[in-house]
PDB file of N, CA and C in Angstrom:
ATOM      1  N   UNK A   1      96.813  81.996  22.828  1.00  0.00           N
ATOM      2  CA  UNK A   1      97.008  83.060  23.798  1.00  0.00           C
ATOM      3  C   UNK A   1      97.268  84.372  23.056  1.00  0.00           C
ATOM      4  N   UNK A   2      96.819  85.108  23.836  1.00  0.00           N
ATOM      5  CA  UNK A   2      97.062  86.682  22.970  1.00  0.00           C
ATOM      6  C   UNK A   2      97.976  87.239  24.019  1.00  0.00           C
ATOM      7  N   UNK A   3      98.703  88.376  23.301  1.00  0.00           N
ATOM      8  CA  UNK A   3      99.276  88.746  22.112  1.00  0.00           C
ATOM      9  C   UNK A   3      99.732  87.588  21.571  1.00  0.00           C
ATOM     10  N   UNK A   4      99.297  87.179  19.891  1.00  0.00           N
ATOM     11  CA  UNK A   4     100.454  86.302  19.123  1.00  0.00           C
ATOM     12  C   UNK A   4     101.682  87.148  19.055  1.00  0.00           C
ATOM     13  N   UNK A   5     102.671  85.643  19.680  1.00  0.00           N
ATOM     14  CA  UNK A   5     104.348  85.769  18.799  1.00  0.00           C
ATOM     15  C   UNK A   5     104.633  86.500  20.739  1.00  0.00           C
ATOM     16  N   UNK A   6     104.231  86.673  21.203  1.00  0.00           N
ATOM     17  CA  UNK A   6     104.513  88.184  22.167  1.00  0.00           C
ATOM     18  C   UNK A   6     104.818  87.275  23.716  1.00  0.00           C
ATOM     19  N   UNK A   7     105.122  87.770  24.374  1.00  0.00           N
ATOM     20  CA  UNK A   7     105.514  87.277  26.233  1.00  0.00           C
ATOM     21  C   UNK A   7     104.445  87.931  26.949  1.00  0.00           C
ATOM     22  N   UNK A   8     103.870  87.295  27.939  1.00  0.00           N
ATOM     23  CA  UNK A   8     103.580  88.125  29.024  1.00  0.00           C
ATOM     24  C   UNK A   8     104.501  88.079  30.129  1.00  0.00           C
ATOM     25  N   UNK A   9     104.496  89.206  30.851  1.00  0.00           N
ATOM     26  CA  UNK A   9     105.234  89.054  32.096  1.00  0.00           C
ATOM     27  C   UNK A   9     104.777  89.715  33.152  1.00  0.00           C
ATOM     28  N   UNK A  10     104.686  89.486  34.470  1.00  0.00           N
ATOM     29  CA  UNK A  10     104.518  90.625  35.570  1.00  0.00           C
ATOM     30  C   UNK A  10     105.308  90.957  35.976  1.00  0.00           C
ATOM     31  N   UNK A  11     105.623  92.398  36.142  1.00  0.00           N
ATOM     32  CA  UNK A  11     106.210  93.542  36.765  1.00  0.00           C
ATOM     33  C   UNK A  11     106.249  94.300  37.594  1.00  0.00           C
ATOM     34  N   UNK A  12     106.852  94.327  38.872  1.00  0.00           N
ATOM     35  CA  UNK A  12     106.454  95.010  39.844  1.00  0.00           C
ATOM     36  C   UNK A  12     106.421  96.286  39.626  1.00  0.00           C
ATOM     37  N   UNK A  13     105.148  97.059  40.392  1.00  0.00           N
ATOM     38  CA  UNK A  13     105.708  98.676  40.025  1.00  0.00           C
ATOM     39  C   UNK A  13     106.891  99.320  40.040  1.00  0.00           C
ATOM     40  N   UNK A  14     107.824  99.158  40.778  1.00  0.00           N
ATOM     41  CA  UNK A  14     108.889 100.128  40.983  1.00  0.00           C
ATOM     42  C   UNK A  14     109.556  99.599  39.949  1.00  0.00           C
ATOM     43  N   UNK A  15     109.939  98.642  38.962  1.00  0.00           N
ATOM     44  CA  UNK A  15     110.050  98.369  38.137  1.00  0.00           C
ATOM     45  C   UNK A  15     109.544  98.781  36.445  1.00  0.00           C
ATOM     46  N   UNK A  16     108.780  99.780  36.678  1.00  0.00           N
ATOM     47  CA  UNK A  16     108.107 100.454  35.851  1.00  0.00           C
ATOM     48  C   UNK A  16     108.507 101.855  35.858  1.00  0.00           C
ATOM     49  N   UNK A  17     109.324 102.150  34.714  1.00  0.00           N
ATOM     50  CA  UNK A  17     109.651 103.853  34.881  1.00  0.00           C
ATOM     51  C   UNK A  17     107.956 104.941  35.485  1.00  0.00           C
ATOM     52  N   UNK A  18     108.116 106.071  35.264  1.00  0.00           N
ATOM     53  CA  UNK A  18     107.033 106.816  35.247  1.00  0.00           C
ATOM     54  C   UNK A  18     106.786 107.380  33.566  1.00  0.00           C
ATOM     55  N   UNK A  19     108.083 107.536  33.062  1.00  0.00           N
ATOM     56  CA  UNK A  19     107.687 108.032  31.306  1.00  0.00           C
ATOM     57  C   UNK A  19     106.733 106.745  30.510  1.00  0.00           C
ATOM     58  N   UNK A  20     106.697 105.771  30.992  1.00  0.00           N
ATOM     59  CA  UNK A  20     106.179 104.482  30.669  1.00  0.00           C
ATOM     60  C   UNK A  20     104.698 104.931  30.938  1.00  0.00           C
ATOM     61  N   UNK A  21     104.370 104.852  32.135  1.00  0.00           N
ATOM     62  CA  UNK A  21     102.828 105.106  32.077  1.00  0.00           C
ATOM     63  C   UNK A  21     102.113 106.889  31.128  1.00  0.00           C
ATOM     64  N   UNK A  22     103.206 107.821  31.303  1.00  0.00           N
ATOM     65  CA  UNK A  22     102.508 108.911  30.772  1.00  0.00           C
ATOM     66  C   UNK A  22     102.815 108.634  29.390  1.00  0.00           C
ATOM     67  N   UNK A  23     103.550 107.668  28.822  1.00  0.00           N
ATOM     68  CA  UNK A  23     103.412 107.644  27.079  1.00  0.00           C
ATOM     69  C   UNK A  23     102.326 106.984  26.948  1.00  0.00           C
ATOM     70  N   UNK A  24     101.884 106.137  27.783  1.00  0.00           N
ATOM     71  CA  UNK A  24     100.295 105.483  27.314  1.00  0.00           C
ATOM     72  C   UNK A  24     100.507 104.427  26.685  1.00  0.00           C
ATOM     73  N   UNK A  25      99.326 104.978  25.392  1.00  0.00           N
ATOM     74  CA  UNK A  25      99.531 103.589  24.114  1.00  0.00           C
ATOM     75  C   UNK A  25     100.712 103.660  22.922  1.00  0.00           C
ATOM     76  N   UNK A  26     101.455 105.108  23.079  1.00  0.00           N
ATOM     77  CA  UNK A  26     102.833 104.981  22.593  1.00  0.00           C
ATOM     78  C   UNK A  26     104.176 103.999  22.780  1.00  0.00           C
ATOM     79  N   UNK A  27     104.099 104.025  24.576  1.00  0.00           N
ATOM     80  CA  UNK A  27     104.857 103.140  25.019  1.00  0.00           C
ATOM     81  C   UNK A  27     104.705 101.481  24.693  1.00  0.00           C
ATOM     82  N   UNK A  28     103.675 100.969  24.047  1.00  0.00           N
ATOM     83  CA  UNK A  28     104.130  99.842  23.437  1.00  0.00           C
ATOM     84  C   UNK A  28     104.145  99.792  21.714  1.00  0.00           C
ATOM     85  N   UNK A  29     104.034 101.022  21.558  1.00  0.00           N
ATOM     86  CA  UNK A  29     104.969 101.278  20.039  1.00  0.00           C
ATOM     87  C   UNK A  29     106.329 101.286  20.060  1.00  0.00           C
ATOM     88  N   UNK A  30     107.394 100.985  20.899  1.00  0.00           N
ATOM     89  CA  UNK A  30     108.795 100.419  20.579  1.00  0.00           C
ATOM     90  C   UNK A  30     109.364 101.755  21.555  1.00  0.00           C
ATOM     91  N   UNK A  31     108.862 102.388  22.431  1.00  0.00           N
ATOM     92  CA  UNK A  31     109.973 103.335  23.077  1.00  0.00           C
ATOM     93  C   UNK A  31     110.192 102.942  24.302  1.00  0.00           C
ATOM     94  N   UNK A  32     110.058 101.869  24.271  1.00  0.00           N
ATOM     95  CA  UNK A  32     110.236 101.097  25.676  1.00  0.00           C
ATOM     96  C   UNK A  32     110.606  99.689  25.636  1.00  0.00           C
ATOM     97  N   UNK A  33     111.676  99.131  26.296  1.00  0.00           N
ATOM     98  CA  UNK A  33     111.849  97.642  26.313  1.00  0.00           C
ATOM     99  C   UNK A  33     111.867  97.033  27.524  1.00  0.00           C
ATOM    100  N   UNK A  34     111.645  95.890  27.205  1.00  0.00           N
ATOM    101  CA  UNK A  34     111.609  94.670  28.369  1.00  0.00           C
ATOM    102  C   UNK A  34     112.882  94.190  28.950  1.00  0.00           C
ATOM    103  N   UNK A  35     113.372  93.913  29.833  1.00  0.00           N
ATOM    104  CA  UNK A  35     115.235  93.965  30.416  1.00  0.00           C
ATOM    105  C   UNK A  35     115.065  93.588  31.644  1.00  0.00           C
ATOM    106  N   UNK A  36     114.563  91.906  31.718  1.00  0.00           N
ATOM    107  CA  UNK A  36     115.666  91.521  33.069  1.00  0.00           C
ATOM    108  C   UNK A  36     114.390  91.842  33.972  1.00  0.00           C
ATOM    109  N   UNK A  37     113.356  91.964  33.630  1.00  0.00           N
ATOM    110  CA  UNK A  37     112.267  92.123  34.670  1.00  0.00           C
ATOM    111  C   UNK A  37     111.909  93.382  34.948  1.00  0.00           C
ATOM    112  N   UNK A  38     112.942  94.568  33.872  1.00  0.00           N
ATOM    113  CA  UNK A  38     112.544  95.863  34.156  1.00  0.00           C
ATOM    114  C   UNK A  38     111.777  96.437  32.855  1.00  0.00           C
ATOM    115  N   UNK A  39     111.104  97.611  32.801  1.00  0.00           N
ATOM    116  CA  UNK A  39     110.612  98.357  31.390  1.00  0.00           C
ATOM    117  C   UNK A  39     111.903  99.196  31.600  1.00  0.00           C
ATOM    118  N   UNK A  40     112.441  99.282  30.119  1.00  0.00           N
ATOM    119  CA  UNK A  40     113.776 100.621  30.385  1.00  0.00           C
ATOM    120  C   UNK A  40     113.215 101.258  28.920  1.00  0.00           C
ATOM    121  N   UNK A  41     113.565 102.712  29.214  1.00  0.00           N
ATOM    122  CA  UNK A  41     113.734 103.139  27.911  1.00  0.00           C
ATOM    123  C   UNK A  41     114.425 102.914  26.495  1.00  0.00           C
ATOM    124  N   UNK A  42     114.050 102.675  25.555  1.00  0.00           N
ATOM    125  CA  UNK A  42     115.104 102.288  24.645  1.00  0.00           C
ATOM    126  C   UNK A  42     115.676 102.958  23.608  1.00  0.00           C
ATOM    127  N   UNK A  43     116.961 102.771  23.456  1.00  0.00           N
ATOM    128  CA  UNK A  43     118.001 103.304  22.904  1.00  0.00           C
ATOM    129  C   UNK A  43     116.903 104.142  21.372  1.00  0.00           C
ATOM    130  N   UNK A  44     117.917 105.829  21.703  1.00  0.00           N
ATOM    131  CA  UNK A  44     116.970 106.174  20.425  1.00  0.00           C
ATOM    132  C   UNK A  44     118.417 106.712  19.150  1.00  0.00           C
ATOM    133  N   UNK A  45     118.027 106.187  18.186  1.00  0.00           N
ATOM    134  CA  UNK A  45     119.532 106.696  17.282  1.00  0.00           C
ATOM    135  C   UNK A  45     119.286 107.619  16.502  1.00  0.00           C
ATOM    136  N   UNK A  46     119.601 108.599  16.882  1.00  0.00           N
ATOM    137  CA  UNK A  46     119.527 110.089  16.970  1.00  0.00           C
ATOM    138  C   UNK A  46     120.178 110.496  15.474  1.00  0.00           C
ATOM    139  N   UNK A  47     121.332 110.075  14.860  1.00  0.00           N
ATOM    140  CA  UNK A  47     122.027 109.845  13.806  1.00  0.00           C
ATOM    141  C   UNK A  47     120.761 109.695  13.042  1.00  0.00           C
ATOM    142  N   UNK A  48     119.761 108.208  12.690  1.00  0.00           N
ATOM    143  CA  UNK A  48     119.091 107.904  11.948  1.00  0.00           C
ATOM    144  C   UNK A  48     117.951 108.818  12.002  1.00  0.00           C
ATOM    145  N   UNK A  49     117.752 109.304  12.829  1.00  0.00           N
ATOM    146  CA  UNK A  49     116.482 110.326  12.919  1.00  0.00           C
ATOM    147  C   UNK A  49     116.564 111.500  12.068  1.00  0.00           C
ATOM    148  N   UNK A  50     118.150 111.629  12.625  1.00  0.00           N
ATOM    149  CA  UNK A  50     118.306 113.354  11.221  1.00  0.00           C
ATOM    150  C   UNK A  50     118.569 112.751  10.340  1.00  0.00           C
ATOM    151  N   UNK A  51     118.695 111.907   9.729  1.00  0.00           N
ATOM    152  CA  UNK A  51     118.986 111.587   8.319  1.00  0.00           C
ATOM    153  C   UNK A  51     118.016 111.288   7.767  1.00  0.00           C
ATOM    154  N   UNK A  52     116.710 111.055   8.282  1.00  0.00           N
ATOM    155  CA  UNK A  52     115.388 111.240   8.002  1.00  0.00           C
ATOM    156  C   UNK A  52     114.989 112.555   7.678  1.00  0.00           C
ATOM    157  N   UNK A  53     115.032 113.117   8.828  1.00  0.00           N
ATOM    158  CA  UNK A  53     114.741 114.709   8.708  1.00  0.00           C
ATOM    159  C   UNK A  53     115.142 115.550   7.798  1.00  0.00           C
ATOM    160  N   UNK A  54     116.279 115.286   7.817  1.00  0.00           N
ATOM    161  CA  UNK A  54     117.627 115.826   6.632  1.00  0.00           C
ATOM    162  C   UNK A  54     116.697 115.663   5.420  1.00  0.00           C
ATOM    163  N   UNK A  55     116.318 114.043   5.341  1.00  0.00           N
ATOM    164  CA  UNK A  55     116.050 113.963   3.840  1.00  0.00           C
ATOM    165  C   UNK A  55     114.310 114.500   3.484  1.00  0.00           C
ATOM    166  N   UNK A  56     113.752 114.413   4.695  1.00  0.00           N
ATOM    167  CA  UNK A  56     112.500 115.661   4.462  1.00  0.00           C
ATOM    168  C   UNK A  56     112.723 116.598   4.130  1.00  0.00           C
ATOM    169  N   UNK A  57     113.339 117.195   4.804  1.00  0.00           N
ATOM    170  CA  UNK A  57     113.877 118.492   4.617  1.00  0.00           C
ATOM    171  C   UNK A  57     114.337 118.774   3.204  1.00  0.00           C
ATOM    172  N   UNK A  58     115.061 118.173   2.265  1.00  0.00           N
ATOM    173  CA  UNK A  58     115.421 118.618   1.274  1.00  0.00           C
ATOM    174  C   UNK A  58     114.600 117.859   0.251  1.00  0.00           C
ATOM    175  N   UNK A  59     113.969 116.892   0.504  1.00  0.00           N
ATOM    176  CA  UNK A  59     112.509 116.752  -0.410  1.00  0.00           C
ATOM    177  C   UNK A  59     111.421 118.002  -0.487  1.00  0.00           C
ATOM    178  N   UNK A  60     111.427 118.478   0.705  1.00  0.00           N
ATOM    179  CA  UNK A  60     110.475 119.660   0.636  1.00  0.00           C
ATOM    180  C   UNK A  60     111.015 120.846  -0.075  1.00  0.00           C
ATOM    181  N   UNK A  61     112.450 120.910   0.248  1.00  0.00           N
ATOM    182  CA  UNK A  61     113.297 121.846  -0.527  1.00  0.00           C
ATOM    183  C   UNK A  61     113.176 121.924  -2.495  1.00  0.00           C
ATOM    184  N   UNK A  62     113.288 120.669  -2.823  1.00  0.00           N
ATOM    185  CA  UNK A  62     113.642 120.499  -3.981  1.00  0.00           C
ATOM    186  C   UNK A  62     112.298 120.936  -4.596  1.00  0.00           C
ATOM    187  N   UNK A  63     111.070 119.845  -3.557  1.00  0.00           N
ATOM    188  CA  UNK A  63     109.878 120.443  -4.302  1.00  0.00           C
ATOM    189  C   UNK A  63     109.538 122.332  -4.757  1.00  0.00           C
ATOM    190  N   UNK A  64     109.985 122.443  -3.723  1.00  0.00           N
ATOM    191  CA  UNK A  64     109.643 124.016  -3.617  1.00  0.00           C
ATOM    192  C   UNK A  64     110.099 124.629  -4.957  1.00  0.00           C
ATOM    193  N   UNK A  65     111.846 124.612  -4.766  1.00  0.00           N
ATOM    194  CA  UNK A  65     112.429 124.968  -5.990  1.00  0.00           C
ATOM    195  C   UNK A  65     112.142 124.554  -7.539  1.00  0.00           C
ATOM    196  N   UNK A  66     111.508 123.263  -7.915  1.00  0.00           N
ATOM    197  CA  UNK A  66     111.152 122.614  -8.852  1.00  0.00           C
ATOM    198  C   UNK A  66     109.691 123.709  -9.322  1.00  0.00           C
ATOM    199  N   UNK A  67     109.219 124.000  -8.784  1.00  0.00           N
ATOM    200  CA  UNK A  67     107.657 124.686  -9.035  1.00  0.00           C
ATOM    201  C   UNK A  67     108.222 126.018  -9.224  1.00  0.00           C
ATOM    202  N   UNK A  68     108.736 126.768  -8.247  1.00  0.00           N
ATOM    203  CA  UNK A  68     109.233 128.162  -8.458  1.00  0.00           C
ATOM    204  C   UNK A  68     110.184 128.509  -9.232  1.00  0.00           C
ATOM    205  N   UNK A  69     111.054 127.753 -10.092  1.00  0.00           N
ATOM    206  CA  UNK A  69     111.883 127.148 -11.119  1.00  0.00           C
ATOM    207  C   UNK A  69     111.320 126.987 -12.045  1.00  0.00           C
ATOM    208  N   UNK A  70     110.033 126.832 -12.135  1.00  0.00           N
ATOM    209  CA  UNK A  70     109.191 126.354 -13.430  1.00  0.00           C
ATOM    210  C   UNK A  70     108.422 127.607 -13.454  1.00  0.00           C
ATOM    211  N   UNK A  71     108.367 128.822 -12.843  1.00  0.00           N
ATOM    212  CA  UNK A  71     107.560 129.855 -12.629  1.00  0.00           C
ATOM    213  C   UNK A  71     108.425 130.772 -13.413  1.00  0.00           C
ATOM    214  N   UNK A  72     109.705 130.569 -12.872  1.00  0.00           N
ATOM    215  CA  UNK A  72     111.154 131.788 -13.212  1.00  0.00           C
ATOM    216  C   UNK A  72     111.016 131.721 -14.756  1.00  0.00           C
ATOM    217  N   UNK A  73     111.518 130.176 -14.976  1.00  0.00           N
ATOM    218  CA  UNK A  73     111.907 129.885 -16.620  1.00  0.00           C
ATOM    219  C   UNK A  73     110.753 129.856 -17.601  1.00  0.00           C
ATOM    220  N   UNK A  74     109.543 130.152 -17.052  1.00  0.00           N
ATOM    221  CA  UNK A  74     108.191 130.160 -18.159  1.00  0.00           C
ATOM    222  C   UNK A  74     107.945 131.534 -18.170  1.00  0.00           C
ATOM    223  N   UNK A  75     108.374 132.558 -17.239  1.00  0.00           N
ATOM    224  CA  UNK A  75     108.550 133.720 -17.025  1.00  0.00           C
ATOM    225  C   UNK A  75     106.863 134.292 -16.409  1.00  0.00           C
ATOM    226  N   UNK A  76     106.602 133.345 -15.766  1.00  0.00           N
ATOM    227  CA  UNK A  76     105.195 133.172 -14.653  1.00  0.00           C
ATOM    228  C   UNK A  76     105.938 133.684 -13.785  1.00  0.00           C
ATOM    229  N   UNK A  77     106.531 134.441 -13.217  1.00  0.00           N
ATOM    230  CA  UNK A  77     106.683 134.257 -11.816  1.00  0.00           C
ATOM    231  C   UNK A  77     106.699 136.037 -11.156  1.00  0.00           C
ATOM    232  N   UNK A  78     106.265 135.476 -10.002  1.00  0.00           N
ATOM    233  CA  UNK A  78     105.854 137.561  -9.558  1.00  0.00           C
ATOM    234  C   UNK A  78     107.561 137.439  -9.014  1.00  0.00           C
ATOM    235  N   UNK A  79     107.406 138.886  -8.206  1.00  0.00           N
ATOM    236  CA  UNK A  79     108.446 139.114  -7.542  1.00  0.00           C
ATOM    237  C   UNK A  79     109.096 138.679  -6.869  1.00  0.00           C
ATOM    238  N   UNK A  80     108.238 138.223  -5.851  1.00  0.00           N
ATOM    239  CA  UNK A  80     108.346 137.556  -4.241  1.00  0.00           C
ATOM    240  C   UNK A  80     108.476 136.408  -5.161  1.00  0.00           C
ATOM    241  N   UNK A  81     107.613 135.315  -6.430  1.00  0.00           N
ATOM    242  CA  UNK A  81     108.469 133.747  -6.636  1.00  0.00           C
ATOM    243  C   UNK A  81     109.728 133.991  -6.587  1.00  0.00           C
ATOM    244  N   UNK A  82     110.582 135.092  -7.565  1.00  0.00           N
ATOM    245  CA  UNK A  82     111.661 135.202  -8.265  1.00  0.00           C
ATOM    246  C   UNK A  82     112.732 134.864  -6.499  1.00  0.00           C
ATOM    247  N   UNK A  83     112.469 136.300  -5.988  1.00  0.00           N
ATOM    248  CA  UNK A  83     113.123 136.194  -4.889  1.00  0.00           C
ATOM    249  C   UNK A  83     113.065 134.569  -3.803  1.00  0.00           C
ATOM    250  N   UNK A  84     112.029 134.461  -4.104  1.00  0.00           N
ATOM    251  CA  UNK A  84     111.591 133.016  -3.067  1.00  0.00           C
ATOM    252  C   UNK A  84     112.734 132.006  -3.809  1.00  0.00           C
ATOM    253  N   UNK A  85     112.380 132.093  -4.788  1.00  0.00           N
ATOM    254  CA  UNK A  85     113.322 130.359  -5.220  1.00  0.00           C
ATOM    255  C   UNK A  85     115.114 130.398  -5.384  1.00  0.00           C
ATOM    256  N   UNK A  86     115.307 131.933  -4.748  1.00  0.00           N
ATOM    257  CA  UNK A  86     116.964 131.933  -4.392  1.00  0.00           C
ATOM    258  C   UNK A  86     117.037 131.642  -2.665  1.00  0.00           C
ATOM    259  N   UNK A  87     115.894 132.346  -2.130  1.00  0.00           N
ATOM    260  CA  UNK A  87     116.098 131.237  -0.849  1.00  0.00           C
ATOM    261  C   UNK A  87     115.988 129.739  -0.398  1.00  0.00           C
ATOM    262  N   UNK A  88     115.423 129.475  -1.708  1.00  0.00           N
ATOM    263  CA  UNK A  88     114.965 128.056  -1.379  1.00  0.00           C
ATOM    264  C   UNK A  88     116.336 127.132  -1.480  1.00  0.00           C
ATOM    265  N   UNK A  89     116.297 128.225  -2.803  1.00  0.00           N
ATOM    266  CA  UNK A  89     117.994 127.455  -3.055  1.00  0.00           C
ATOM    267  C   UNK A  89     119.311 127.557  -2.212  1.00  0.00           C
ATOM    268  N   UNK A  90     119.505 128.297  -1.518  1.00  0.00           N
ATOM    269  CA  UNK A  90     120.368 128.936  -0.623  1.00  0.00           C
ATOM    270  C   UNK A  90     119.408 127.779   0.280  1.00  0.00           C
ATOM    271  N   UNK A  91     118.615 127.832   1.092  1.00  0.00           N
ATOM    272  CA  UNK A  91     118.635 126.869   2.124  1.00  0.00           C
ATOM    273  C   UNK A  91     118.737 125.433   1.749  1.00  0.00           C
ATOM    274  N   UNK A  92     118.956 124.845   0.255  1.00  0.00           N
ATOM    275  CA  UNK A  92     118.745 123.635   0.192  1.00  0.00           C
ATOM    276  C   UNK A  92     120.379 123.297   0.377  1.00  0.00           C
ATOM    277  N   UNK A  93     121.235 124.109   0.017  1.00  0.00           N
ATOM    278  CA  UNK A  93     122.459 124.339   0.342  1.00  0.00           C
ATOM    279  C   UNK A  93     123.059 123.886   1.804  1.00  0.00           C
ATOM    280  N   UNK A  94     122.343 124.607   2.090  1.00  0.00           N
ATOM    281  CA  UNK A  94     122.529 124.973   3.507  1.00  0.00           C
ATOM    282  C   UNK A  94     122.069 123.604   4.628  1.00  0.00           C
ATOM    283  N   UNK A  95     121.048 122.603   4.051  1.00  0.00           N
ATOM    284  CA  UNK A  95     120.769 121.596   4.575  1.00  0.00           C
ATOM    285  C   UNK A  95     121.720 120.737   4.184  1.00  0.00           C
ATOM    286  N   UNK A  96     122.414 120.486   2.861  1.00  0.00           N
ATOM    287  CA  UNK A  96     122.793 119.377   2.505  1.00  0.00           C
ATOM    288  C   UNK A  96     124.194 119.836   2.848  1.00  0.00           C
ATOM    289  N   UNK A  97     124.443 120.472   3.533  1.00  0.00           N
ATOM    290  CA  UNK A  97     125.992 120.828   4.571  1.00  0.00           C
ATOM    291  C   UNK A  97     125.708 120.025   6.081  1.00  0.00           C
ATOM    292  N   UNK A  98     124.293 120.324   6.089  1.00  0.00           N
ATOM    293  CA  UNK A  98     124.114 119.509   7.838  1.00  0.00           C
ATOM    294  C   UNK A  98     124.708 118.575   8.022  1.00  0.00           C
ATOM    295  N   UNK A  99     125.717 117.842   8.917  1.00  0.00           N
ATOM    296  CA  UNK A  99     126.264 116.867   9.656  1.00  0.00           C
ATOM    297  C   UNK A  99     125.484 116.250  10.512  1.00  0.00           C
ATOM    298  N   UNK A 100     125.129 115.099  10.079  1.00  0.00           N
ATOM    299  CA  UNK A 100     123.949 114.391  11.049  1.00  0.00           C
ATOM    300  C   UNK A 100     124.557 113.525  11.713  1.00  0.00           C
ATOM    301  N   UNK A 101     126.125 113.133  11.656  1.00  0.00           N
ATOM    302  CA  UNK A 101     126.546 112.841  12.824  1.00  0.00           C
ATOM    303  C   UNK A 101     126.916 113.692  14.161  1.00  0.00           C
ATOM    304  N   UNK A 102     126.307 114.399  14.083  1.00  0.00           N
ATOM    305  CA  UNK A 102     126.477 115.704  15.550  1.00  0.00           C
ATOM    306  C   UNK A 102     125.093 115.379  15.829  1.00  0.00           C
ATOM    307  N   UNK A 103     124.256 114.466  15.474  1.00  0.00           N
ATOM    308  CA  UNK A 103     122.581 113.980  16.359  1.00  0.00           C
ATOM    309  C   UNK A 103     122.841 113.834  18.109  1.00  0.00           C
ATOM    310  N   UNK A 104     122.493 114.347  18.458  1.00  0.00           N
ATOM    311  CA  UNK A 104     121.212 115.097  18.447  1.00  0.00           C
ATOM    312  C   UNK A 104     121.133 116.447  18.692  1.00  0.00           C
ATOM    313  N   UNK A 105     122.651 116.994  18.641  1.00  0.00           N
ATOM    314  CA  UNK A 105     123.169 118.347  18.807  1.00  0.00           C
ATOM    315  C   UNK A 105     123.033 118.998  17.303  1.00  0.00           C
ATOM    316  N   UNK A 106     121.769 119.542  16.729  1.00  0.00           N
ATOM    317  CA  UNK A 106     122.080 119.634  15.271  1.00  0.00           C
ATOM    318  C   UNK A 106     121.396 120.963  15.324  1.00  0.00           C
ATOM    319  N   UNK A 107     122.286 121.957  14.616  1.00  0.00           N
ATOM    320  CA  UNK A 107     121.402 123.034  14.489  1.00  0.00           C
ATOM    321  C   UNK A 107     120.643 123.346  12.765  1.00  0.00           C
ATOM    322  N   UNK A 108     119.565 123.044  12.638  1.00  0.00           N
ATOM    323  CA  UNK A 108     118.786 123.241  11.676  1.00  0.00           C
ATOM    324  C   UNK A 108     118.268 124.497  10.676  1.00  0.00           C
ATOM    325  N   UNK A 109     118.826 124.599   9.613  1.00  0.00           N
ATOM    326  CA  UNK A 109     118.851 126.232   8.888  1.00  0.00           C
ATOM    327  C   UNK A 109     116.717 126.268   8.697  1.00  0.00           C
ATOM    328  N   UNK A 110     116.671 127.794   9.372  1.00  0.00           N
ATOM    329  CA  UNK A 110     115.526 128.130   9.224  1.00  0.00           C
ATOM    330  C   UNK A 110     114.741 127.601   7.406  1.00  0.00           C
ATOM    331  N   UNK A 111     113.651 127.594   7.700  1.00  0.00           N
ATOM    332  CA  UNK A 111     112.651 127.315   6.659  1.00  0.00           C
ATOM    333  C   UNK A 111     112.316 128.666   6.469  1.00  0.00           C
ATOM    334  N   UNK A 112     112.806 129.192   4.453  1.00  0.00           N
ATOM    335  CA  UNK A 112     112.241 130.460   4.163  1.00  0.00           C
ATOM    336  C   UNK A 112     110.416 130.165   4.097  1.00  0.00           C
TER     337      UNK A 112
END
């Protein structure tokens, strides 16, 4: 039987949110669960999400600074690098202060 490993079940409509049908083929990528005969939305952990983000965020940071850092100290670098890689640095600062336990209330320092 297909899906392997998987349940089928029938569901009455009213039993079916409406965010369920407009996510489409998202909604059986995991933002939705099965409960008791209902589809409910499922729990999203908001915590783990910025701590993702967070850590994009300062991967992209570091990269930045690592190249424009290598521009400064080879003495390659125009004006705007020189100036660029003190903002970079100042915002990488500025991320790794973020509190990602305040998810999903997080205010995010602009990208120079």
């Amino acid at each position: 039987m297909f899906p392997i490993n998987q349940i089928v079940v029938e569901i009455e409509p009213e039993n079916v949110p409406d965010e369920f049908s407009v996510a489409g083929e998202k909604a059986l990528g995991g933002a939705f669960l099965f409960d008791g005969g209902k589809i409910i939305a499922a729990p999203v952990d908001y915590v783990a999400e910025a701590q993702r983000k967070k850590q994009e965020l300062l991967s992209q940071a570091n990269n930045m600074i690592t190249t424009l850092q290598d521009a400064v100290d080879l003495e390659m670098a125009t004006g705007d690098e020189a100036v660029s890689v003190l903002e970079w640095r100042k915002h990488r600062v500025l991320l790794s202060r973020v509190d990602v336990g305040k998810a999903p209330d997080i205010k995010w320092p602009q990208t120079p």
